[in-house]
Protein backbone atom coordinates (compact mmCIF):
# COMPACT_ATOMS: atom_id res chain seq x y z
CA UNK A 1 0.00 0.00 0.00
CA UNK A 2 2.97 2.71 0.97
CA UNK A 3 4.11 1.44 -2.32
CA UNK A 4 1.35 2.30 -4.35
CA UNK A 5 0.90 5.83 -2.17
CA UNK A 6 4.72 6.98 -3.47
CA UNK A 7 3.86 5.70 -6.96
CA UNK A 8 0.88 7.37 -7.38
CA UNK A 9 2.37 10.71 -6.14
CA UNK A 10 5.01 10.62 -8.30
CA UNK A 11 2.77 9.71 -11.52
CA UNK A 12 0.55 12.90 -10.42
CA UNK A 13 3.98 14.82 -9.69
CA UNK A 14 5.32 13.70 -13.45
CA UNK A 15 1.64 14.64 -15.03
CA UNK A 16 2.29 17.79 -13.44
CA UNK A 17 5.45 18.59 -14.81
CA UNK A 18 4.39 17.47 -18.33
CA UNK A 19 1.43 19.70 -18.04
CA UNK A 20 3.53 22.68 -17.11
CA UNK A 21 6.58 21.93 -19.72
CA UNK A 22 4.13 21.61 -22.12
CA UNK A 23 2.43 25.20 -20.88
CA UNK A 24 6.00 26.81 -20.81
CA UNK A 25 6.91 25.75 -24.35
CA UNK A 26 2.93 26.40 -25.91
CA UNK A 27 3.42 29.64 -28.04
CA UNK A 28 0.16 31.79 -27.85
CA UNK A 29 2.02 34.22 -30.83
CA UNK A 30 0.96 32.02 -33.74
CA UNK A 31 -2.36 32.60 -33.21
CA UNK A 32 -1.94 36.56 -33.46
CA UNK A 33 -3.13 36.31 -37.45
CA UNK A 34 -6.59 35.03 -35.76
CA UNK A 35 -6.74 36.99 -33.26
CA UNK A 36 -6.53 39.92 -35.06
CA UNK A 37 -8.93 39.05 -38.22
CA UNK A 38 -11.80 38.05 -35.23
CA UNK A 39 -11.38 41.22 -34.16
CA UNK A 40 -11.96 42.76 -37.20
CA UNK A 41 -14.89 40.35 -37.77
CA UNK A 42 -16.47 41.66 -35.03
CA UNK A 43 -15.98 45.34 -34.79
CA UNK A 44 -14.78 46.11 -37.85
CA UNK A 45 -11.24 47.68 -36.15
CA UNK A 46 -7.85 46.89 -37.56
CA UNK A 47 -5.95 45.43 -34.27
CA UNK A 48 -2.40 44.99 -34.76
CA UNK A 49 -0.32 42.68 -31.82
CA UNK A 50 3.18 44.04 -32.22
CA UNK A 51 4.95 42.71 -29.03
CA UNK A 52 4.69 38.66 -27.80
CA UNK A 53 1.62 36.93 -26.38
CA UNK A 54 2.87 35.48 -22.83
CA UNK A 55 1.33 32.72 -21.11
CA UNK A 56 1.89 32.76 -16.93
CA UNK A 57 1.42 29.81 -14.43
CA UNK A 58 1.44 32.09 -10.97
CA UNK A 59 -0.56 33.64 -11.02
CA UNK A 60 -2.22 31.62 -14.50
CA UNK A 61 -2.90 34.33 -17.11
CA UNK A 62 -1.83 36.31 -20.20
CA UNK A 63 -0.35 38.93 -20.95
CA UNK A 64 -0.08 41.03 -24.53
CA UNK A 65 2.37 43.66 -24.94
CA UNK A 66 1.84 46.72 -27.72
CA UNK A 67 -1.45 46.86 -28.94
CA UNK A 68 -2.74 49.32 -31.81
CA UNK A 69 -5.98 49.57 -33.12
CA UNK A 70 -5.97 51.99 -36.23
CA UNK A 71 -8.31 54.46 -36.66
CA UNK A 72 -10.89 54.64 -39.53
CA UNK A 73 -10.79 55.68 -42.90
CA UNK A 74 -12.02 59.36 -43.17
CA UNK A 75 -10.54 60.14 -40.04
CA UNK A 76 -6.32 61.19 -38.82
CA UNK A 77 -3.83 58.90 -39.45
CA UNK A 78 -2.68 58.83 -35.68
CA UNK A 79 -3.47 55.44 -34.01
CA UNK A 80 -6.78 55.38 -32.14
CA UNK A 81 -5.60 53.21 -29.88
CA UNK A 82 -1.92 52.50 -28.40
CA UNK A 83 -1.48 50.48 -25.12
CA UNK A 84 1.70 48.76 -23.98
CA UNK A 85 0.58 45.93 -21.58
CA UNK A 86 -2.48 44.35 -20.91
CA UNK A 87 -2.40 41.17 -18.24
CA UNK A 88 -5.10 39.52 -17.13
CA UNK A 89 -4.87 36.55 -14.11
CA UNK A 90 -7.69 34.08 -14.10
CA UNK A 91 -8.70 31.27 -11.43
CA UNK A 92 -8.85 27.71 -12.89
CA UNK A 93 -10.93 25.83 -10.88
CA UNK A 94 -14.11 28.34 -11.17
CA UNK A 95 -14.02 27.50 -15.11
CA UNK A 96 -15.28 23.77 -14.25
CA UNK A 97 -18.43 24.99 -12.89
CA UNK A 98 -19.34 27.51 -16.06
CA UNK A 99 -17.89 30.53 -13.86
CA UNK A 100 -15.42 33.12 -14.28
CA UNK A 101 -13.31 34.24 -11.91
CA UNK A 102 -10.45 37.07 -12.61
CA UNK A 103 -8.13 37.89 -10.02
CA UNK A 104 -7.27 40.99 -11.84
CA UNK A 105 -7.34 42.65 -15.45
CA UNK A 106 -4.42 45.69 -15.47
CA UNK A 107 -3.74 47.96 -18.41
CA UNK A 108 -0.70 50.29 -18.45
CA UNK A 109 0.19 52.85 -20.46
CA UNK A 110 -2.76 53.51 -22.88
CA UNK A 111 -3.45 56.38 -25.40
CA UNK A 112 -6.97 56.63 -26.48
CA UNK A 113 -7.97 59.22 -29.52
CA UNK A 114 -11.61 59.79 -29.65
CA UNK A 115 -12.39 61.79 -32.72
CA UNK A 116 -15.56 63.15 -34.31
CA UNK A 117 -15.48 63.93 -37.94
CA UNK A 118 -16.84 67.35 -39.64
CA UNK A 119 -20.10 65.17 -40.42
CA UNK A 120 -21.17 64.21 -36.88
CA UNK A 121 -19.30 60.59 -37.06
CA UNK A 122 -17.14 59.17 -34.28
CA UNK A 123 -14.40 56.90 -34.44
CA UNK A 124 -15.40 54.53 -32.01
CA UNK A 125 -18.88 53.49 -33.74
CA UNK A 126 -17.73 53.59 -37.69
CA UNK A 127 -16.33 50.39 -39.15
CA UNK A 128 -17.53 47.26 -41.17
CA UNK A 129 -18.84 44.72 -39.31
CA UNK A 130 -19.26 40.95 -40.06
CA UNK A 131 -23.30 40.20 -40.21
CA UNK A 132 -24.32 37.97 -37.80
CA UNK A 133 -25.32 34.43 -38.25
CA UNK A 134 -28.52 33.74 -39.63
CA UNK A 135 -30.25 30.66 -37.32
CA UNK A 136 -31.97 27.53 -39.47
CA UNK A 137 -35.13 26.86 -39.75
CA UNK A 138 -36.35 25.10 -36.96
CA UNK A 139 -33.99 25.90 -34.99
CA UNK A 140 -34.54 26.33 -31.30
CA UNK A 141 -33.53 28.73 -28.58
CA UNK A 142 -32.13 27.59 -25.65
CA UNK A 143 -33.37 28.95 -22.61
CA UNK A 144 -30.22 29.71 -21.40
CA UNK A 145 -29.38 31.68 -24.71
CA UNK A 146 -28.51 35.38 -23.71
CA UNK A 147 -27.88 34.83 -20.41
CA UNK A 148 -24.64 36.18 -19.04
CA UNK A 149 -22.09 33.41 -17.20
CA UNK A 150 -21.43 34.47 -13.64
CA UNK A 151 -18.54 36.73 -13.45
CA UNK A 152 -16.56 38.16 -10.64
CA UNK A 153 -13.62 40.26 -11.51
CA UNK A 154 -11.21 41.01 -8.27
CA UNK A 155 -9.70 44.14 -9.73
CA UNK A 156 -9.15 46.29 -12.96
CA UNK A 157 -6.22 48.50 -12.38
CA UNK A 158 -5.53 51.21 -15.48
CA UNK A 159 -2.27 52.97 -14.99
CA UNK A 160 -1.37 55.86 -17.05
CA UNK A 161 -4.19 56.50 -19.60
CA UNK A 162 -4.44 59.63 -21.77
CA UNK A 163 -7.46 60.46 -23.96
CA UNK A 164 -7.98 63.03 -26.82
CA UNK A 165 -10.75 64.52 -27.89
CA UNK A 166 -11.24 65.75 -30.49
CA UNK A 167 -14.64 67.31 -32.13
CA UNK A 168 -14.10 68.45 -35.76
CA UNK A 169 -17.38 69.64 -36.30
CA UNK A 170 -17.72 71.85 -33.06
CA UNK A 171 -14.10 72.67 -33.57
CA UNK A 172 -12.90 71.79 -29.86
CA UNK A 173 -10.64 69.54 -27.92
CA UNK A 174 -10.54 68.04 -24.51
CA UNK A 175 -7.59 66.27 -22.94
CA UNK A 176 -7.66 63.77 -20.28
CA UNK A 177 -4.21 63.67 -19.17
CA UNK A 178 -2.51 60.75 -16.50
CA UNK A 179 -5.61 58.66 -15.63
CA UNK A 180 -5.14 56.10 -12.65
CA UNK A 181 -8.08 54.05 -12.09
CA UNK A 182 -8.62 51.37 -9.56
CA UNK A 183 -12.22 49.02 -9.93
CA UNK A 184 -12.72 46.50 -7.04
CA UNK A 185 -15.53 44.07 -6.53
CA UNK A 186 -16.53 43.81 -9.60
CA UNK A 187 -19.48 41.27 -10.12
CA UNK A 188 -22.40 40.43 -12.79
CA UNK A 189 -24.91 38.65 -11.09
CA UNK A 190 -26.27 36.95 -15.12
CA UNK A 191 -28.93 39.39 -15.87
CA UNK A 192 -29.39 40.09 -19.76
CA UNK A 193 -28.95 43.76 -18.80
CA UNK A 194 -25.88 44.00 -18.20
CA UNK A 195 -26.05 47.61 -16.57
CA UNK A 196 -28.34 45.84 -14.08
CA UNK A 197 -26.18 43.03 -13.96
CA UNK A 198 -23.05 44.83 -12.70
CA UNK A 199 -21.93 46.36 -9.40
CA UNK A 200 -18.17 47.87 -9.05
CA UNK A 201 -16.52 50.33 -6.55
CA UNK A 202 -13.42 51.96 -6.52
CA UNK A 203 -10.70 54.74 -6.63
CA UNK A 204 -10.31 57.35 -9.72
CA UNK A 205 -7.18 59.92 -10.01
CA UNK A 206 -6.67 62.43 -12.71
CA UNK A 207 -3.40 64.67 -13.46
CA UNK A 208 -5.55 67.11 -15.27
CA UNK A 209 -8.65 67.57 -17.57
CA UNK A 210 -8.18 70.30 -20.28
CA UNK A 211 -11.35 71.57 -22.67
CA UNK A 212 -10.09 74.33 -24.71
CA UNK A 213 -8.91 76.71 -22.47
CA UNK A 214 -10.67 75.20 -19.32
CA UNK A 215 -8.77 73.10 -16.89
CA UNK A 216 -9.47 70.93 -13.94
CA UNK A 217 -6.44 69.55 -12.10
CA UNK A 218 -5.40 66.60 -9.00
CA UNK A 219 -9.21 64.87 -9.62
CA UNK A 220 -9.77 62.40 -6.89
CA UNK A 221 -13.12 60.84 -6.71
CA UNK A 222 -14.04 57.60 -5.01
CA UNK A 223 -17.60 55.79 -6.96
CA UNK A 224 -19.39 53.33 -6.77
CA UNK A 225 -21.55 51.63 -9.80
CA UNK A 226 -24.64 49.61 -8.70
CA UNK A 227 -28.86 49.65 -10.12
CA UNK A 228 -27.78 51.52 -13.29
CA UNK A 229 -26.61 54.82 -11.13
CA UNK A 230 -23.20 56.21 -10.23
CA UNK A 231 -22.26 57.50 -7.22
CA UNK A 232 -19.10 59.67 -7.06
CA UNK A 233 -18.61 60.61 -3.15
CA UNK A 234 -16.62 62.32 -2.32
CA UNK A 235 -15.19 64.35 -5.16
CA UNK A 236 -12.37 66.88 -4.80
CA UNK A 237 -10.87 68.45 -7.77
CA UNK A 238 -8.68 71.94 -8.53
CA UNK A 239 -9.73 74.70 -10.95
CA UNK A 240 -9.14 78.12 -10.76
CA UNK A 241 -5.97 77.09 -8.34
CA UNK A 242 -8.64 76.40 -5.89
CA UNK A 243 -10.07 73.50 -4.30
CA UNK A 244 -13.48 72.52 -4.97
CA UNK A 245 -15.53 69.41 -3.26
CA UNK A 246 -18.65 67.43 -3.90
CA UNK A 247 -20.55 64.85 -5.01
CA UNK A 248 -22.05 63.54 -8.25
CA UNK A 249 -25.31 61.01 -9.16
CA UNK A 250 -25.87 59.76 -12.63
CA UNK A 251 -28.74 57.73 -12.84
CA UNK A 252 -28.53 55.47 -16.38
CA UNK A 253 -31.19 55.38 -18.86
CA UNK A 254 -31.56 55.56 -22.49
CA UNK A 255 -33.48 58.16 -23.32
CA UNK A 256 -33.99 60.31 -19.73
CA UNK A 257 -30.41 60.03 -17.52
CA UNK A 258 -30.66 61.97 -14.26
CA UNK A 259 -27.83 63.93 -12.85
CA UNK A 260 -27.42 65.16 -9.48
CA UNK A 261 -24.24 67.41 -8.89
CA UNK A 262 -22.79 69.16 -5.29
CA UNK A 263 -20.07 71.94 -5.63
CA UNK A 264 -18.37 73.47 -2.94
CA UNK A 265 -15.13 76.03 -3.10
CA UNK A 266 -14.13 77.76 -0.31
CA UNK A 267 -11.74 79.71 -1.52
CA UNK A 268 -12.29 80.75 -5.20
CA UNK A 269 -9.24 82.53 -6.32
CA UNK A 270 -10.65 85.73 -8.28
CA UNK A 271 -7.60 86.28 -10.00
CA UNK A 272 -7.32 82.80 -11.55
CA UNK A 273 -10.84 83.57 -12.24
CA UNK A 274 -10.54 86.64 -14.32
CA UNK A 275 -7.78 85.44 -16.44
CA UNK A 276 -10.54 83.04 -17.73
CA UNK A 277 -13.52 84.80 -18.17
CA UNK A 278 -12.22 88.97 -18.51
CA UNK A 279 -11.02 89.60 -21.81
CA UNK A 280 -9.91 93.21 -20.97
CA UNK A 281 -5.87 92.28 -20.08
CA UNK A 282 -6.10 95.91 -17.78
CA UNK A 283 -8.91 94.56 -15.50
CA UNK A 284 -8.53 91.89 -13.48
CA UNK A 285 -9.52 90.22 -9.91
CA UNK A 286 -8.07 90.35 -6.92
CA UNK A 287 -8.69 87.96 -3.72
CA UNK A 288 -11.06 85.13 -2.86
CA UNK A 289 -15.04 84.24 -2.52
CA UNK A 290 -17.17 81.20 -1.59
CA UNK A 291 -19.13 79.28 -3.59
CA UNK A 292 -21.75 76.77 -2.76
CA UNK A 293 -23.69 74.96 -6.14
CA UNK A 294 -26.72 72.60 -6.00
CA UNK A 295 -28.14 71.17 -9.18
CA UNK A 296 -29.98 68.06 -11.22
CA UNK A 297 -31.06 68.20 -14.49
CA UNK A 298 -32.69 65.21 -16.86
CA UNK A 299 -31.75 64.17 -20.21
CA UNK A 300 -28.27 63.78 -22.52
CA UNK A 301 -28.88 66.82 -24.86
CA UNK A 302 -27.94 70.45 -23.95
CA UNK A 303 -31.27 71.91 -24.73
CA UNK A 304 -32.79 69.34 -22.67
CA UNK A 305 -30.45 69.60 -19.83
CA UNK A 306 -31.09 73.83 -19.63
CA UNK A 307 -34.88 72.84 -19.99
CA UNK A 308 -34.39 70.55 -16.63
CA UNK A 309 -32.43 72.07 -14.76
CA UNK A 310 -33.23 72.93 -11.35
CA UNK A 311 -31.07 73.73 -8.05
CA UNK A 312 -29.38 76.59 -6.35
CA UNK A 313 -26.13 78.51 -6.77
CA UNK A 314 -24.40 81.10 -4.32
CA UNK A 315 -21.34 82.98 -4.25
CA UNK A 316 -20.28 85.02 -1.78
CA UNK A 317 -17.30 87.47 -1.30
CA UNK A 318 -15.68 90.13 1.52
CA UNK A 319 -13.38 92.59 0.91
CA UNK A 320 -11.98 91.77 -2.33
CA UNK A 321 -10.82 94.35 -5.46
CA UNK A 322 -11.45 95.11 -9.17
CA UNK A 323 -7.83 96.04 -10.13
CA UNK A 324 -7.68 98.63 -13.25
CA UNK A 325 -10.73 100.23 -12.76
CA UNK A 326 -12.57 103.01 -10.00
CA UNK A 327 -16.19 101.82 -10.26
CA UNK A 328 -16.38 104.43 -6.87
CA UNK A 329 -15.05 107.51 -8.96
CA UNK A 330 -17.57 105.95 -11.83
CA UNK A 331 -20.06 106.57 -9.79
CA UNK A 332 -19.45 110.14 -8.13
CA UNK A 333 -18.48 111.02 -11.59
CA UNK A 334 -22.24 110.51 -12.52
CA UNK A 335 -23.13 113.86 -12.28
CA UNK A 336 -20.74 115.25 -14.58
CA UNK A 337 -20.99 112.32 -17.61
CA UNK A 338 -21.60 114.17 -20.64
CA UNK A 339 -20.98 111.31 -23.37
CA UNK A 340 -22.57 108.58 -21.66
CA UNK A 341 -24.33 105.84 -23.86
CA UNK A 342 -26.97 103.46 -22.83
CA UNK A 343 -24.12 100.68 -23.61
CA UNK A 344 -21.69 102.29 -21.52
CA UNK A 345 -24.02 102.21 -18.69
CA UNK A 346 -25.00 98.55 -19.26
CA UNK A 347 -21.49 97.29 -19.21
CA UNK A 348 -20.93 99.35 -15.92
CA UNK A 349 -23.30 98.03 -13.98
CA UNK A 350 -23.40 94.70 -15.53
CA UNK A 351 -19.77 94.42 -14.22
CA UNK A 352 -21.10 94.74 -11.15
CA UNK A 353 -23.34 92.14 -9.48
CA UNK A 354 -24.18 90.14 -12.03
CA UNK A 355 -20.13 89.49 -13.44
CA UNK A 356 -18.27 90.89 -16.23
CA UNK A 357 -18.76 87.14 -17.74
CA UNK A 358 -22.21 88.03 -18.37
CA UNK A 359 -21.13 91.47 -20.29
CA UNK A 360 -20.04 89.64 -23.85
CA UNK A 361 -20.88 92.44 -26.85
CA UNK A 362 -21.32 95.14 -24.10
CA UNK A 363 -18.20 97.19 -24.68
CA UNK A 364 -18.21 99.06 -20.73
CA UNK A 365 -16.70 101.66 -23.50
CA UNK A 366 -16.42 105.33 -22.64
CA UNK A 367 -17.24 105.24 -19.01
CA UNK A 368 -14.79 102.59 -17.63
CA UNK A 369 -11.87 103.43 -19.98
CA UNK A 370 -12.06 107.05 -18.51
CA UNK A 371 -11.25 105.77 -15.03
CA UNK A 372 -8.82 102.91 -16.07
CA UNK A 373 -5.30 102.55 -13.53
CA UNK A 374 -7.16 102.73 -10.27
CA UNK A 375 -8.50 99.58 -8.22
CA UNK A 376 -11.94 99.31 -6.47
CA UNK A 377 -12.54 98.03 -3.33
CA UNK A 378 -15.40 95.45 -2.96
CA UNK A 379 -16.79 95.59 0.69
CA UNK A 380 -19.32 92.74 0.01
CA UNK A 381 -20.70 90.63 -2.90
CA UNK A 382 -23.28 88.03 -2.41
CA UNK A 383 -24.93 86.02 -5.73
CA UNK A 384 -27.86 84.11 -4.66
CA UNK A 385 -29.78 82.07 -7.85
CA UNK A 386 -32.55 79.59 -7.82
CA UNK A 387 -32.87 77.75 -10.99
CA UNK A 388 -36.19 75.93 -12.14
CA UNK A 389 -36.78 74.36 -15.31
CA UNK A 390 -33.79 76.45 -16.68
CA UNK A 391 -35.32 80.22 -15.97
CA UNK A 392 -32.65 81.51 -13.54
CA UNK A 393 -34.03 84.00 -10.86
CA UNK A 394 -31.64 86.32 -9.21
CA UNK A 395 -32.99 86.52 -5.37
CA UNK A 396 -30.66 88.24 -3.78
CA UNK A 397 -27.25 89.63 -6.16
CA UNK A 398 -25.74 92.65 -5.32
CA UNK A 399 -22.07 94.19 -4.37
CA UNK A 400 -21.02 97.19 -2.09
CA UNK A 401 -18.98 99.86 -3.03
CA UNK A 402 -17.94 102.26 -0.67
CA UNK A 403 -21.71 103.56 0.32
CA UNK A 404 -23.02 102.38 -2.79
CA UNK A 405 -24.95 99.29 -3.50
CA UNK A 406 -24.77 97.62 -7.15
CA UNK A 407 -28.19 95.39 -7.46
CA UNK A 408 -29.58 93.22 -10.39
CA UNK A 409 -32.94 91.48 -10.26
CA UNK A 410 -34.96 89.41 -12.76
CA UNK A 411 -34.20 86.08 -14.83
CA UNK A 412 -32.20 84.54 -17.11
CA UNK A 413 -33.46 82.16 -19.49
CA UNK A 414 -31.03 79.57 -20.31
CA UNK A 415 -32.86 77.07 -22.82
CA UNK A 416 -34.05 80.24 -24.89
CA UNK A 417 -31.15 82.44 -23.99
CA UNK A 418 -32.90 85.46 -23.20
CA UNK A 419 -32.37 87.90 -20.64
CA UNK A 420 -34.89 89.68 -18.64
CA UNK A 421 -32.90 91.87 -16.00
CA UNK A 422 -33.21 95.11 -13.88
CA UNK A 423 -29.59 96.68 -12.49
CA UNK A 424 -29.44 99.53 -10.42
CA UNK A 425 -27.34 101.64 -8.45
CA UNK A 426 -28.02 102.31 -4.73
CA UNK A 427 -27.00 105.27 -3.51
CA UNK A 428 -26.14 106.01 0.62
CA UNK A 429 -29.90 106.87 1.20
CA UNK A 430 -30.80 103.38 -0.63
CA UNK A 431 -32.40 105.31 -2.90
CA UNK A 432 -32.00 104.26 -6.46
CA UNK A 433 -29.81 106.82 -8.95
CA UNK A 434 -29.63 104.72 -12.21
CA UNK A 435 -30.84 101.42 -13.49
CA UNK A 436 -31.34 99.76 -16.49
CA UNK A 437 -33.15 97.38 -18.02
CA UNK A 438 -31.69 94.64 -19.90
CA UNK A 439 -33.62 92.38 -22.52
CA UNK A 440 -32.98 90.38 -25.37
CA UNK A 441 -30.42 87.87 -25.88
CA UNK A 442 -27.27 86.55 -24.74
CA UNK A 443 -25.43 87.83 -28.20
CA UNK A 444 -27.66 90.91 -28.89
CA UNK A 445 -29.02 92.49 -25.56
CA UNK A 446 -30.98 94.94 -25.70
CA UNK A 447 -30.83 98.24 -23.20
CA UNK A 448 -33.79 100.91 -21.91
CA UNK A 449 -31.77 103.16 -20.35
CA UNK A 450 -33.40 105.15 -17.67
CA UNK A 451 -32.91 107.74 -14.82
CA UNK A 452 -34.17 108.54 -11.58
CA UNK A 453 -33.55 112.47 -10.36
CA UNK A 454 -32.51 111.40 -6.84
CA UNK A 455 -28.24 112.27 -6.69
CA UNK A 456 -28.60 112.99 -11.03
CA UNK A 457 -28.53 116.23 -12.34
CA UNK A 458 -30.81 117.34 -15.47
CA UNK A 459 -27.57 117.24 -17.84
CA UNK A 460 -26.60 113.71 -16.71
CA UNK A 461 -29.97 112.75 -17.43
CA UNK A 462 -29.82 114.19 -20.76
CA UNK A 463 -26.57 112.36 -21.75
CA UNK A 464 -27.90 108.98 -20.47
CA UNK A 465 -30.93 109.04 -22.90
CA UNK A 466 -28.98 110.46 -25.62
CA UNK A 467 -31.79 110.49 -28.10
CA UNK A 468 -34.36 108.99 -26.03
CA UNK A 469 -36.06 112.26 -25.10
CA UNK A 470 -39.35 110.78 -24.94
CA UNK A 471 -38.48 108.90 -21.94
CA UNK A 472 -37.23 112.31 -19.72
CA UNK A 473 -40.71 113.77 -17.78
CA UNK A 474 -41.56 117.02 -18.96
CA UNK A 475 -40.70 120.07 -16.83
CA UNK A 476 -43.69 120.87 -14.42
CA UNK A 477 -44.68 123.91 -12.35
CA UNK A 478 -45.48 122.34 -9.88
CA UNK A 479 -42.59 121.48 -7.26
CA UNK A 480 -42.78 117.22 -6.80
CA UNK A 481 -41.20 115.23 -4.19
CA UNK A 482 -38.59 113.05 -4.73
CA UNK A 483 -39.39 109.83 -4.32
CA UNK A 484 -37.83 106.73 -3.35
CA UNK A 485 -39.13 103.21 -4.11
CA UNK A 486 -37.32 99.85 -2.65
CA UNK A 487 -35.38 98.69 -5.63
CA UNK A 488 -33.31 96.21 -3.53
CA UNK A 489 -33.99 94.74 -0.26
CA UNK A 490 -31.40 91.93 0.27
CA UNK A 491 -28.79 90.74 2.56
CA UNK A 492 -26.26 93.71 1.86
CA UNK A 493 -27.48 97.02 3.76
């Protein structure tokens, strides 16, 4: 019997080594030729397996080394897909049973061109593919047919990924630069739908994200994937050299996808700020505000997202500056304005509370250029929007200057673009001096300049309606009180 025992170990111990001789010396790269025309087959990409197949014992797996996958006809000649290393490490005994088990899939070093022709096409949907199988007559389907095997994936580790966008027909670009993503418990419990099938968490990290000019840099976000909705929380991100925090919900579906998205900046830096969004290279931004952004919205499309979208958004500031510009000597220097222009006074006060980003095609001309070198001192801003169905209405936006208050009220149509606004200057009674009313649309607003007598003499009044005479009253004989009607009444006093 101990006979037998030792001869049966060492018949299992020489099976073994056959096995694995015969495992080292099997050579997976012969079978690149098929591999590569299946692929085609079946997406209609041209794969190309430059570097060796490898076949691993410990952990059992594979490994390919320097992948391509050309891109299209009708699109660049750059690759549209380069990756260096992909491994993969499966469990054996699992595969007995009809299950698959994957201790880990890891791909390093991958550059990913996404490209969108002139006509609306993309790169990753156009290419010939092979038609499917037609079944015989007769024929039956198995019940099982369509159902998913059980898989359970360990961990998916990318390391070093780069994308590029690139839109022809919108003329734009986006760059996803150093993407590190790690994927853990990763299941599919064998539903046909396979977005209710699968559940993931895990770890994302990325160097930067550039769209045109726009860039968001050191992206950390922990998710989780589970019922067809993503949860990213928490979120933390820079942009504008500041840090921002949140959270983000995307709830799948086809036609309708929900989003749910939390923003929070503590510090904004201003002057990062107006190197984006002021074109004028002598005004600029100085110092920091807070920012605090609540929305959802439904759907994929623009126009339906500004049609649904809904939530808050508030900014608030202390004691910051508008460098190249003395909005306070603007405003004493009201009195004596003799070339004024309803556009001039738009830009002015739109500059104010409701942001020079908002004051594209209003030149600020004549009145801000006069008073160019100095810097104005900001003693409080606060921006408080509610958003519903895509009409934003300014509750509470206004800034203090000195003892003047700038104040907008109104809505802003996003889906139609229109503007429907009211901006007026406060003077240290609270009384208004100017406003003006603002209409139209984003790229051709349209002005109503008016006047009110309290702090304005007759000239100024004059040169602020230019040729809109109608609009001044008419001299009376009769002495009338000045009167003052609450224009703002918000958090600033």
């Amino acid at each position: 019997m101990k006979k037998f025992l030792i001869g049966l170990v060492v018949a299992f111990a020489t099976i073994i080594v056959i096995l694995v001789a015969i495992l080292l010396t099997f050579d997976l790269n012969k079978y690149k030729p098929q591999i590569e025309q299946k692929v085609y087959e079946a997406t209609g990409k041209e794969l190309k397996i430059n570097g060796d197949i490898g076949l691993s014992l410990s952990p059992f797996g594979l490994s390919v080394k320097d992948i391509e996958i050309k891109n299209p006809k009708g699109f660049s000649n750059a690759d549209m897909l380069k990756l260096n290393k992909v491994a993969v490490s499966l469990q054996i005994a699992p595969l007995l049973s009809k299950q698959l088990k994957v201790n880990y899939v890891k791909l390093k070093d991958l550059d990913l061109l996404v490209e969108k022709s002139k006509k609306g096409l993309l790169n990753l949907s156009v290419g010939k593919k092979s038609a499917p199988k037609e079944k015989k007559s007769g024929e039956q389907t198995s019940k099982e047919e369509g159902k998913l095997p059980m898989v359970n994936v360990g961990k998916v580790l990318l390391e070093n990924v780069n994308i590029k966008y690139i839109d022809h027909q919108a003329k734009s670009r986006a760059d996803v630069n150093a993407l590190n993503l790690t994927v853990n418990d990763i299941a599919l419990n064998g539903d046909k739908d396979i977005l209710k099938a699968l559940s993931l968490k895990g770890l994302l990290k990325i160097a930067s994200i550039k769209y045109d000019k726009y860039k968001l840099k050191n992206i950390s976000a922990h998710f989780k994937f589970a019922n067809k909705t993503v949860t990213i929380d928490p979120m933390q991100l820079t942009t504008f050299n500041s840090t921002a925090k949140g959270k983000l919900i995307y709830k799948i579906d086809n036609k309708n996808p929900k989003t749910i998205v939390g923003l929070n900046i503590g510090k904004l830096d201003l002057v990062a700020l107006s190197k984006e969004f002021i074109k004028s290279k002598k005004i600029s931004l100085d110092g920091y505000v807070k920012t605090d952004i609540r929305l959802s919205m439904v759907g994929s499309t623009p126009k339906r997202i500004k049609r649904t979208l809904n939530g808050d958004i508030f900014v608030e500031g202390n004691n910051f500056g508008i460098k190249g510009v003395d909005l306070n000597k603007v405003i004493k220097s009201l009195d004596d304005a003799k070339s004024i222009n309803k556009k001039d006074v738009a830009g002015f006060l739109l500059a104010g509370p409701v942001g020079l980003a908002l004051s594209k095609g209003v030149s600020g001309g004549k009145m801000l250029s006069g008073f160019e070198g100095g810097t104005t001192a900001v003693k409080k801003m606060v921006i408080k929007t509610h958003i519903k169905n895509g009409i934003v209405s300014l509750n509470d936006v206004a800034m203090k200057i000195g003892h003047n208050i700038i104040a907008a009220k109104g809505s802003i149509n996003l889906y139609k673009e229109r503007l429907k606004l009211k901006v007026g200057i406060l003077g240290s009674n609270k009384c208004l001096k100017i406003s003006e009313d603002i209409g139209g649309t984003f790229t051709k607003p349209k002005y109503s300049t008016k006047a009110l007598t309290s702090g304005v003499v007759k000239n100024t009044v004059s040169s602020l309606l230019g040729g809109f005479g109608g609009l001044i009253p008419k001299k009376s004989s009769k002495k009338q009180k000045s009167s003052c009607k609450t224009f703002y009444n918000g958090s600033i006093k």
